[in-house]
N, C-alpha and C. Protein backbone atom coordinates (compact mmCIF):
# COMPACT_ATOMS: atom_id res chain seq x y z
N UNK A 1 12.32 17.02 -9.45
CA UNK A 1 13.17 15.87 -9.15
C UNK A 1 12.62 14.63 -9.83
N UNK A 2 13.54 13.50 -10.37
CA UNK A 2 13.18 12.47 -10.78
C UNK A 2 13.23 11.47 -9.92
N UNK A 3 11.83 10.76 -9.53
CA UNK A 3 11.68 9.37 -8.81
C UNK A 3 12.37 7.94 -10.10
N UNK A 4 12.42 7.16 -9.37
CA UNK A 4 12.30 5.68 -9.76
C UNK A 4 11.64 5.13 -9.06
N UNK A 5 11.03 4.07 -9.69
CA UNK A 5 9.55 3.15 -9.03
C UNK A 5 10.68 1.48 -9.50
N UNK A 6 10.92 1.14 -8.41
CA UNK A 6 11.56 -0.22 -8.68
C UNK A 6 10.52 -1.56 -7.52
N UNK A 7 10.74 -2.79 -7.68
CA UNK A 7 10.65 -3.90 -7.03
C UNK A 7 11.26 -3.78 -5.51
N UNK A 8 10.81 -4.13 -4.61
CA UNK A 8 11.13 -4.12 -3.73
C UNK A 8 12.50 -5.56 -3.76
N UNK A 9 13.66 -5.12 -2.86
CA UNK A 9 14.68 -5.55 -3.10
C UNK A 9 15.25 -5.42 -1.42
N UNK A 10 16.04 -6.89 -0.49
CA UNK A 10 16.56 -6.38 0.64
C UNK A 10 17.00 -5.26 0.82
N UNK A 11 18.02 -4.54 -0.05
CA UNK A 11 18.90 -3.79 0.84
C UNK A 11 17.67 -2.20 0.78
N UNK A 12 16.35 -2.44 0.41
CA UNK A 12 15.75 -1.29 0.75
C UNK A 12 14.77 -1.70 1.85
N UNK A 13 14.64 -3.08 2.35
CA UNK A 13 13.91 -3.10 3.82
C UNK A 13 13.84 -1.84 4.70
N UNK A 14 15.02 -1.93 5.39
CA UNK A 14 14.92 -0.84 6.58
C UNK A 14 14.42 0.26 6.10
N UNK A 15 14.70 0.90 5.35
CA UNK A 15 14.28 2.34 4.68
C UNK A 15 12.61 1.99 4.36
N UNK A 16 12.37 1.39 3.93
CA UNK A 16 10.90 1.57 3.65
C UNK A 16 10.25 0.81 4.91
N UNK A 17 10.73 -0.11 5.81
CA UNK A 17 10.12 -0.51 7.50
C UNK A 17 10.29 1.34 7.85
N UNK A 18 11.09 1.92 7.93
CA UNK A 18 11.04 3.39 8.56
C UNK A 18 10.12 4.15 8.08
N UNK A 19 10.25 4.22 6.55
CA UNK A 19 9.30 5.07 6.05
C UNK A 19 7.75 4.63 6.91
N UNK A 20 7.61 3.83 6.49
CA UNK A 20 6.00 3.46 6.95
C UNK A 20 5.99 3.64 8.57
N UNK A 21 6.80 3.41 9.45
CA UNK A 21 6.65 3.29 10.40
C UNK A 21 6.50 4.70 11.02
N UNK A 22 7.69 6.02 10.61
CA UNK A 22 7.26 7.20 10.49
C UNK A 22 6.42 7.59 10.36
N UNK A 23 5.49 7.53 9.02
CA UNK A 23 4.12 8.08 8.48
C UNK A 23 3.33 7.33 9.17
N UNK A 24 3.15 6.06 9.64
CA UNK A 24 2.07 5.76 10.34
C UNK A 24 1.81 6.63 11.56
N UNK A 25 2.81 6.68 12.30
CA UNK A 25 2.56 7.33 13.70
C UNK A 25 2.25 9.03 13.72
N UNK A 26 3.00 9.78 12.04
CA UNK A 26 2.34 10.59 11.87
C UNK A 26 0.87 11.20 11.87
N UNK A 27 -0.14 9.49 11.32
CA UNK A 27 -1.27 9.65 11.39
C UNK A 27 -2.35 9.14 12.23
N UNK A 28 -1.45 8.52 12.92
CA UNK A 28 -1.64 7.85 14.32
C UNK A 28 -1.82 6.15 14.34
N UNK A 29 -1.54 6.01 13.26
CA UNK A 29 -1.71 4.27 12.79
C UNK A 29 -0.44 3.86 13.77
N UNK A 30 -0.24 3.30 15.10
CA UNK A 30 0.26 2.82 15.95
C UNK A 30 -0.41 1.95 16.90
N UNK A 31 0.35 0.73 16.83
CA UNK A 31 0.46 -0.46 17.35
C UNK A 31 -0.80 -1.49 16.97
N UNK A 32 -1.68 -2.33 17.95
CA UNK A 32 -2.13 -3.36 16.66
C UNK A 32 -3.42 -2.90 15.59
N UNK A 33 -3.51 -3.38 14.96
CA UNK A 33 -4.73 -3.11 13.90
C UNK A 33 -4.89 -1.93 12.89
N UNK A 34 -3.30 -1.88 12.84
CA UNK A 34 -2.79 -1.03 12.08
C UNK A 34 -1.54 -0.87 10.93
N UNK A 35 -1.72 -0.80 9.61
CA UNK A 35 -0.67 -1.61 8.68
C UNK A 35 0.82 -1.59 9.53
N UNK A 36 1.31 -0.29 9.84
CA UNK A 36 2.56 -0.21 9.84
C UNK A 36 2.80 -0.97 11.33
N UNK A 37 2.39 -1.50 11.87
CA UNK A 37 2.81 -3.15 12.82
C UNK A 37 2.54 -4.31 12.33
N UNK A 38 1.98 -4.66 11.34
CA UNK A 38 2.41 -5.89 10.51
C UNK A 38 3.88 -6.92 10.62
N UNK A 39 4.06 -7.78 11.35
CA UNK A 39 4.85 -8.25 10.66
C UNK A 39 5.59 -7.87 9.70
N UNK A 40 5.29 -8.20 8.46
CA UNK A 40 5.76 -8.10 7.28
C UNK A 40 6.28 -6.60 6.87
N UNK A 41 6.04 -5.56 7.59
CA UNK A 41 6.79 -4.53 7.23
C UNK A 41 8.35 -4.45 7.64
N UNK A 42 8.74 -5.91 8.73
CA UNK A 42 9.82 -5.87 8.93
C UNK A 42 10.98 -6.11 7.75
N UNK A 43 10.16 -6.87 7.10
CA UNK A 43 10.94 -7.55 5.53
C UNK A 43 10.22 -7.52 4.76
N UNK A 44 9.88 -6.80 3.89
CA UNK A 44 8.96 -6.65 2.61
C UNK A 44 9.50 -7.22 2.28
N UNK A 45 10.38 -7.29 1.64
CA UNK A 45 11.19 -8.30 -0.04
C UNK A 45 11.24 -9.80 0.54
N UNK A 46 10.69 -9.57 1.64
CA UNK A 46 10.32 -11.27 1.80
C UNK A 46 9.53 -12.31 1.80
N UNK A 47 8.36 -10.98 2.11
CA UNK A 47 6.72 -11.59 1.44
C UNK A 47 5.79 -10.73 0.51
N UNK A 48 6.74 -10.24 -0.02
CA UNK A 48 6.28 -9.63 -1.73
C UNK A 48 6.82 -10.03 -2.69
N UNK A 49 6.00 -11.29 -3.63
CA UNK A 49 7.13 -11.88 -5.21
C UNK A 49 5.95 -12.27 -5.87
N UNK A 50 6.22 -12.26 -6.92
CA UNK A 50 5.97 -12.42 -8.11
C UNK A 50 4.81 -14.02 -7.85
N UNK A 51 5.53 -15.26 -7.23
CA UNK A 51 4.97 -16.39 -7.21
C UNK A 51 4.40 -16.84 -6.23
N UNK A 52 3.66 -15.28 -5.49
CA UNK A 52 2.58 -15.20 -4.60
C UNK A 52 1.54 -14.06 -5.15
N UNK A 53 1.73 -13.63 -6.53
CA UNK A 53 0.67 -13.07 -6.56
C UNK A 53 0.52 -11.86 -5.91
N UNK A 54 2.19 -11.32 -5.50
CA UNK A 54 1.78 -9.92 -4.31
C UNK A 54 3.11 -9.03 -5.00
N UNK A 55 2.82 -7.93 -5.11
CA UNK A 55 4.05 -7.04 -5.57
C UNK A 55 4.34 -5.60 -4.51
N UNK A 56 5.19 -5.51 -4.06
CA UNK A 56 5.56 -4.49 -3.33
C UNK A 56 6.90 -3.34 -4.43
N UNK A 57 6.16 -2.45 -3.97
CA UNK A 57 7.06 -1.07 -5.25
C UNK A 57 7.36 -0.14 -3.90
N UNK A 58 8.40 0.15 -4.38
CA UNK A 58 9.41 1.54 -3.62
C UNK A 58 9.95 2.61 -4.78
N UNK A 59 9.86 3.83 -4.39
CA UNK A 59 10.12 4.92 -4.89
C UNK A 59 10.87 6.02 -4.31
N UNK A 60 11.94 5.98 -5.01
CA UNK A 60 13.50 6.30 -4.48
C UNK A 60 13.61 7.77 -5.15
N UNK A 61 14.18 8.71 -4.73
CA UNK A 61 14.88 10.02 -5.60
C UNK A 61 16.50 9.48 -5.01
N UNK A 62 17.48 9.62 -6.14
CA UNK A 62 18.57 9.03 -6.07
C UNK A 62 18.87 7.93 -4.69
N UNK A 63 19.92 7.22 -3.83
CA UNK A 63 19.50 6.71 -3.07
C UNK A 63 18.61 6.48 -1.70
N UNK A 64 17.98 7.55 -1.89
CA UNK A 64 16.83 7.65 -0.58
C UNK A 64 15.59 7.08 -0.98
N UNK A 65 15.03 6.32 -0.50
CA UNK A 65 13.91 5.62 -0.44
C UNK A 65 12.33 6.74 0.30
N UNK A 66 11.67 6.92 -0.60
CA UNK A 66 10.59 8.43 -0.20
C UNK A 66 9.12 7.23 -0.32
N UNK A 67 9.01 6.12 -0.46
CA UNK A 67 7.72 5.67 -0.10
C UNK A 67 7.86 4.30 -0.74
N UNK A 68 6.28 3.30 -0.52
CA UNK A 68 6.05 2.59 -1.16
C UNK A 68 4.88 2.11 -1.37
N UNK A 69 4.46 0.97 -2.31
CA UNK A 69 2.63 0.55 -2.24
C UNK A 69 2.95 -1.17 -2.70
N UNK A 70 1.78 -1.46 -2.45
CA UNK A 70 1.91 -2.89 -2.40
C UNK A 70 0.60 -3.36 -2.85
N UNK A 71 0.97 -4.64 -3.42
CA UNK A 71 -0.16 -5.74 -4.09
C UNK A 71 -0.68 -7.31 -3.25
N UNK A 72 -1.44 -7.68 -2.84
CA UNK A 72 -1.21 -8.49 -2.62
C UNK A 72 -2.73 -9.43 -2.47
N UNK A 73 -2.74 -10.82 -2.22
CA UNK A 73 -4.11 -11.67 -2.23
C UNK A 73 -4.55 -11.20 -0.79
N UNK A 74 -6.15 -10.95 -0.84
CA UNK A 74 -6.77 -10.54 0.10
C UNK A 74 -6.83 -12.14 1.12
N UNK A 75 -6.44 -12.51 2.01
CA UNK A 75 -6.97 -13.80 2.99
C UNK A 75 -6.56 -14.86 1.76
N UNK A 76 -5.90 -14.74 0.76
CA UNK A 76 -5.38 -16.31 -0.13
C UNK A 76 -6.54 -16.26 -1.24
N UNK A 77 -6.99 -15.48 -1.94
CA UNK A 77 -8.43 -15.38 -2.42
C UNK A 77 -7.53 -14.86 -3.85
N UNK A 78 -8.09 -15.70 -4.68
CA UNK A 78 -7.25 -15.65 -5.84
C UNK A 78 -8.21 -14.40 -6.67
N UNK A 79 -9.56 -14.42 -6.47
CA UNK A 79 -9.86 -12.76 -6.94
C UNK A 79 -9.93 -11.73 -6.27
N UNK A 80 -9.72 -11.66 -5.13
CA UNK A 80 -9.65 -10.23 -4.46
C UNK A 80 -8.68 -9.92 -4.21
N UNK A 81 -7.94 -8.55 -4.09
CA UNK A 81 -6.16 -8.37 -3.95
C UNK A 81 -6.36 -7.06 -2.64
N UNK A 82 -5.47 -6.92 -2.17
CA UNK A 82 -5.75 -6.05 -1.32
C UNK A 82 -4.54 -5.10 -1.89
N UNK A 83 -4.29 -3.76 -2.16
CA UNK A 83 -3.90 -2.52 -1.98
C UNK A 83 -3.40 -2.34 -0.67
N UNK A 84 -2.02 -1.90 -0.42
CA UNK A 84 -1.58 -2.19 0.71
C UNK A 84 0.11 -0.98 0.69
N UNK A 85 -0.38 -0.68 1.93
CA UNK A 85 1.04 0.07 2.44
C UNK A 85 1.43 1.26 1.36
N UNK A 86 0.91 1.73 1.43
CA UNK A 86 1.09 3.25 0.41
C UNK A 86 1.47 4.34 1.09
N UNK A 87 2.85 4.66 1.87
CA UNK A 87 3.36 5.30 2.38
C UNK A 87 4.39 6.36 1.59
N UNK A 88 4.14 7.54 2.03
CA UNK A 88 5.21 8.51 1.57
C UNK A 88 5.49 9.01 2.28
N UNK A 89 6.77 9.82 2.41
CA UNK A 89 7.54 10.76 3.11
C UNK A 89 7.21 11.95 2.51
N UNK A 90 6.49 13.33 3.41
CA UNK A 90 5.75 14.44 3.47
C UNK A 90 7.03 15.03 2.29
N UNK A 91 8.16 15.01 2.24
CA UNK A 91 8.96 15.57 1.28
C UNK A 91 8.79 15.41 -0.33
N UNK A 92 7.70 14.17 -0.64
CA UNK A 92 7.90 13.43 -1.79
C UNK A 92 6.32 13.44 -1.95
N UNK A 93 5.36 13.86 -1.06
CA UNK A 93 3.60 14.36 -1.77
C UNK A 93 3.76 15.25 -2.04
N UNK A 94 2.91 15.07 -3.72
CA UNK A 94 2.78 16.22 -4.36
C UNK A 94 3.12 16.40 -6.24
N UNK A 95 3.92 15.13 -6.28
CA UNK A 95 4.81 15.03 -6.86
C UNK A 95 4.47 13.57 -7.83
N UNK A 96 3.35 13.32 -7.28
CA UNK A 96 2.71 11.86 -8.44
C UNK A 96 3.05 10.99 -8.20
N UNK A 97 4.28 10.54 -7.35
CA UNK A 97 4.63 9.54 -6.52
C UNK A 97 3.31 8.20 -6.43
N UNK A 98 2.61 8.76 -5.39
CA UNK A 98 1.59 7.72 -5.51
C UNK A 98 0.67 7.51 -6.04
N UNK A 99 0.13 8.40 -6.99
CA UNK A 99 -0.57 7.60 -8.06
C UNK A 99 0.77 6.93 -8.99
N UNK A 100 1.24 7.11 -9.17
CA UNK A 100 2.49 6.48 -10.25
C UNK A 100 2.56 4.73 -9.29
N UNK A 101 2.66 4.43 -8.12
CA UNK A 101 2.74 3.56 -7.98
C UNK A 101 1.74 2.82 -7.24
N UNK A 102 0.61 3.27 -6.87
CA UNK A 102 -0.53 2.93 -6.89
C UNK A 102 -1.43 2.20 -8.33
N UNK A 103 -0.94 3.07 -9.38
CA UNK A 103 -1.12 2.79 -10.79
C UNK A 103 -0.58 1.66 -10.88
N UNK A 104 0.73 1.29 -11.17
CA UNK A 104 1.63 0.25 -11.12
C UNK A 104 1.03 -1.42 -10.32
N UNK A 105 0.56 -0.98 -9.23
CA UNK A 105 -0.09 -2.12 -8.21
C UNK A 105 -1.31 -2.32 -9.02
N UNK A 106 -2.06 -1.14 -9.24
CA UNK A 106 -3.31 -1.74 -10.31
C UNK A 106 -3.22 -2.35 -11.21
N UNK A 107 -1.84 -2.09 -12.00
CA UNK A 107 -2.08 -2.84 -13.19
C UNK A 107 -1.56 -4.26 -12.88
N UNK A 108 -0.66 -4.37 -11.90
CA UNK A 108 -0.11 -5.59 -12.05
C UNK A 108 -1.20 -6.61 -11.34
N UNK A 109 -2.05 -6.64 -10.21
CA UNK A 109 -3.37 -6.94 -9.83
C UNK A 109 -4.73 -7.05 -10.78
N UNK A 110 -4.63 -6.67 -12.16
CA UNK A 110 -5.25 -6.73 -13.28
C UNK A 110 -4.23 -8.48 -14.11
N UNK A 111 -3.32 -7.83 -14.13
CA UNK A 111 -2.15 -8.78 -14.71
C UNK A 111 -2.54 -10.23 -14.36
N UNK A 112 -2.92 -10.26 -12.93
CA UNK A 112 -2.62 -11.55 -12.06
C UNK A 112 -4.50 -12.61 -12.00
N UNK A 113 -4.96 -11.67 -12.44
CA UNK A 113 -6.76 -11.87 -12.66
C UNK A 113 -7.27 -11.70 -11.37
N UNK A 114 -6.79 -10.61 -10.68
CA UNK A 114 -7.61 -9.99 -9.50
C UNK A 114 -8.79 -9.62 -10.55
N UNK A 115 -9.89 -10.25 -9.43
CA UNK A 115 -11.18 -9.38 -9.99
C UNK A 115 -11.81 -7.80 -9.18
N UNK A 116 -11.46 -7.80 -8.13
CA UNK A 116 -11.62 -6.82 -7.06
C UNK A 116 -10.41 -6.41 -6.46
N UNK A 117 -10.35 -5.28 -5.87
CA UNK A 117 -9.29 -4.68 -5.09
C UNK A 117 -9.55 -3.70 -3.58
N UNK A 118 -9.43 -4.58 -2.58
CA UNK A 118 -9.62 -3.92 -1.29
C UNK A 118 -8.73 -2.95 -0.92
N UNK A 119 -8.89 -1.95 0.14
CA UNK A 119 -7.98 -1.67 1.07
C UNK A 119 -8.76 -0.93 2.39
N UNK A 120 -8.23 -0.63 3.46
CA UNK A 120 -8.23 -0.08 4.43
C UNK A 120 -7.88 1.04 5.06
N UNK A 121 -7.85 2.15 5.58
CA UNK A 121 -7.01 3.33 5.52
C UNK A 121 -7.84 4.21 7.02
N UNK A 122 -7.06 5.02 7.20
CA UNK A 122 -7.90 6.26 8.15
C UNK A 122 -8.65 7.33 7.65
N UNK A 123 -9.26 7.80 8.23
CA UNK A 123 -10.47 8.81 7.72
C UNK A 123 -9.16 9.96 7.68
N UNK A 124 -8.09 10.47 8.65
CA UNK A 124 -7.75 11.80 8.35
C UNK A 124 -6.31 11.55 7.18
N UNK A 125 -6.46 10.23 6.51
CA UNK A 125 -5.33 10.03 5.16
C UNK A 125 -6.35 10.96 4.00
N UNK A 126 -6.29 11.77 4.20
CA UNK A 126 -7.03 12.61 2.98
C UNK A 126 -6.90 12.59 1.59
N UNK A 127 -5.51 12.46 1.68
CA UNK A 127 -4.97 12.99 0.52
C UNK A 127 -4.71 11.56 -0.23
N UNK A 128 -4.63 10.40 0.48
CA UNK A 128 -4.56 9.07 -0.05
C UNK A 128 -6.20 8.85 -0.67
N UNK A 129 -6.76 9.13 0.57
CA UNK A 129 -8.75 8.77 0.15
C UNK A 129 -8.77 9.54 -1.50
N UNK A 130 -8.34 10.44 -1.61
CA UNK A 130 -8.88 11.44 -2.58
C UNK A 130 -7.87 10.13 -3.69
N UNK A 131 -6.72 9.69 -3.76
CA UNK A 131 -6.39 8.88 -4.63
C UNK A 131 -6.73 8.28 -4.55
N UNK A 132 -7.47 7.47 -4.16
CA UNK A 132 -7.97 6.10 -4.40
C UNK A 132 -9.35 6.71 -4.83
N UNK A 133 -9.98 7.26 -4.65
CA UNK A 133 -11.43 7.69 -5.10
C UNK A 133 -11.18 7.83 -6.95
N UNK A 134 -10.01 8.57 -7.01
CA UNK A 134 -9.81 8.84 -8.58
C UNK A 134 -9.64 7.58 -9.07
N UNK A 135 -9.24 6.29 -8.45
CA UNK A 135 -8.60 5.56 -9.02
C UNK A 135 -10.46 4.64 -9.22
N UNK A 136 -11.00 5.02 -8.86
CA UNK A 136 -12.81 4.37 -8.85
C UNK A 136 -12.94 3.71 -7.78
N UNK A 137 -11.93 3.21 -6.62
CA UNK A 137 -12.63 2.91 -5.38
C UNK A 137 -13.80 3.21 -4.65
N UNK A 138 -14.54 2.46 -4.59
CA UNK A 138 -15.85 3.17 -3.78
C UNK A 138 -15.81 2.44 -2.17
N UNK A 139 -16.48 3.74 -1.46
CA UNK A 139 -16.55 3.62 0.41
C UNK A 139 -17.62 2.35 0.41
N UNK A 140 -16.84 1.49 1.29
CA UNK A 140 -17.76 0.82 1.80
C UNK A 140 -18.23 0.75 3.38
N UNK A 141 -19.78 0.47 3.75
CA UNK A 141 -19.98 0.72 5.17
C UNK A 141 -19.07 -0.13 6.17
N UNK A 142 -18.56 -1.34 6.28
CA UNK A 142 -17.54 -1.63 6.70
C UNK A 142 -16.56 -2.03 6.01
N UNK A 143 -15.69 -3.18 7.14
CA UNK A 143 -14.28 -3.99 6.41
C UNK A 143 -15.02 -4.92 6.21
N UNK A 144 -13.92 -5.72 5.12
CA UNK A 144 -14.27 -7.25 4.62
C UNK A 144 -14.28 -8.08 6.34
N UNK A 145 -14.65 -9.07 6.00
CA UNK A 145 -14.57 -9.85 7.16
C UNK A 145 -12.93 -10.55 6.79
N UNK A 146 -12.61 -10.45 8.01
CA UNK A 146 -11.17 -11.70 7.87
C UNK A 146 -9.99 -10.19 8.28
N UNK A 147 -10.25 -8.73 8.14
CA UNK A 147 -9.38 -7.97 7.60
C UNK A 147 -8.60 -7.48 9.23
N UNK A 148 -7.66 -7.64 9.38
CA UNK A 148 -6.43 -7.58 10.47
C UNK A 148 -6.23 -6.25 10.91
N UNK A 149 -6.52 -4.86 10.13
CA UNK A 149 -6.53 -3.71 10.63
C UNK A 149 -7.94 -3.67 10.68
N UNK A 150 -7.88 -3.77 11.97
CA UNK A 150 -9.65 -3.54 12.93
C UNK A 150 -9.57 -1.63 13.49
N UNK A 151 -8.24 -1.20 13.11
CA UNK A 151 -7.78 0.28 13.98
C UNK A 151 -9.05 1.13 12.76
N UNK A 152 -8.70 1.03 11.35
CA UNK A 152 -8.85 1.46 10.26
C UNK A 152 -10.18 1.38 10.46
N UNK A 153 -10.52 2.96 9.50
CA UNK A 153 -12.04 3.71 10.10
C UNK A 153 -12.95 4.01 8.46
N UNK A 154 -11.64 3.66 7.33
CA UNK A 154 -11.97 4.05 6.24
C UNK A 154 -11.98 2.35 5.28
N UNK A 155 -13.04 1.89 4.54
CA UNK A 155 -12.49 0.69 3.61
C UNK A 155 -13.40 0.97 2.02
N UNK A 156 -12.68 0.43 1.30
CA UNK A 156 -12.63 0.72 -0.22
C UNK A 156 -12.57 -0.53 -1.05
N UNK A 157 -13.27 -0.41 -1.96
CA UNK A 157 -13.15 -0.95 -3.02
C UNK A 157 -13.32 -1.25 -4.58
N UNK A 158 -12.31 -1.73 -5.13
CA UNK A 158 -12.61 -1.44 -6.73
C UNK A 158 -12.88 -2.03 -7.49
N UNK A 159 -13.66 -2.51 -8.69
CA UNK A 159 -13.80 -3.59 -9.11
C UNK A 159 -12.70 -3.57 -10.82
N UNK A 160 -11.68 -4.35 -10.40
CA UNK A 160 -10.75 -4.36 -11.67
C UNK A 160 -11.33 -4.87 -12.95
């Protein structure tokens, strides 16, 4: 099957607030200190643009929306970016999906003169850890200070 990797855009809110909200509770990422209760997953295309320095990507097979990943400034910190919300629907791993747009967030976080790249995650996201490891993230013993998912057992980072 052929994906598209587009910009996050309103009329794909709800679908990707579900997606994430699904897969979180799949992995038990529910309620606070955990991405998929964010705020902002209610409206991505509302605090992901271009003239914040934050990019949110969705990846569609014809109109169904199967995941997404995101860019964005760690705490307002014009060199650190945080890696963010990399959700798929179990139908759509397997398939390069997220490195394809994990890739995409890297480069555009290179683009923007991120010098570093955080993120946060659970120890049983396996199959995410193992992408981000390829991508040169290295484990760190904790989170950054300032970081809002306190749930999250896993933190990473890369130096762009």
């Amino acid at each position: 099957m052929t994906y598209i990797i587009e910009e996050i855009r309103p009329e794909f809110d709800d679908a990707i607030c579900q997606t994430i909200k699904n897969v979180g509770r799949d992995y038990g990422a529910v309620g606070e200190g955990f991405g998929p209760s964010d705020s902002e997953v209610l409206n991505m295309s509302r605090h992901y643009n271009r003239t914040t320095k934050s990019l949110y990507l969705i990846a569609r097979i014809g109109d169904r929306v199967m995941g997404g990943c995101g860019i964005a400034s760690f705490k307002g910190s014009g060199e650190v970016c945080e890696l963010r919300k990399l959700f798929l629907l179990p139908e759509s791993r397997g398939m390069g999906i997220g490195k394809a747009l994990a890739q995409r967030c890297l480069e555009f976080a290179q683009s923007q003169g991120y010098k570093q790249c955080y993120l946060d995650t659970l120890s049983n996201m396996k199959s995410a850890i193992a992408l981000y490891e390829q991508f040169g993230f290295k484990h760190l013993d904790k989170p950054f200070d300032g970081t809002i998912h306190s749930g999250c057992d896993v933190w990473m980072l890369k130096d762009l």
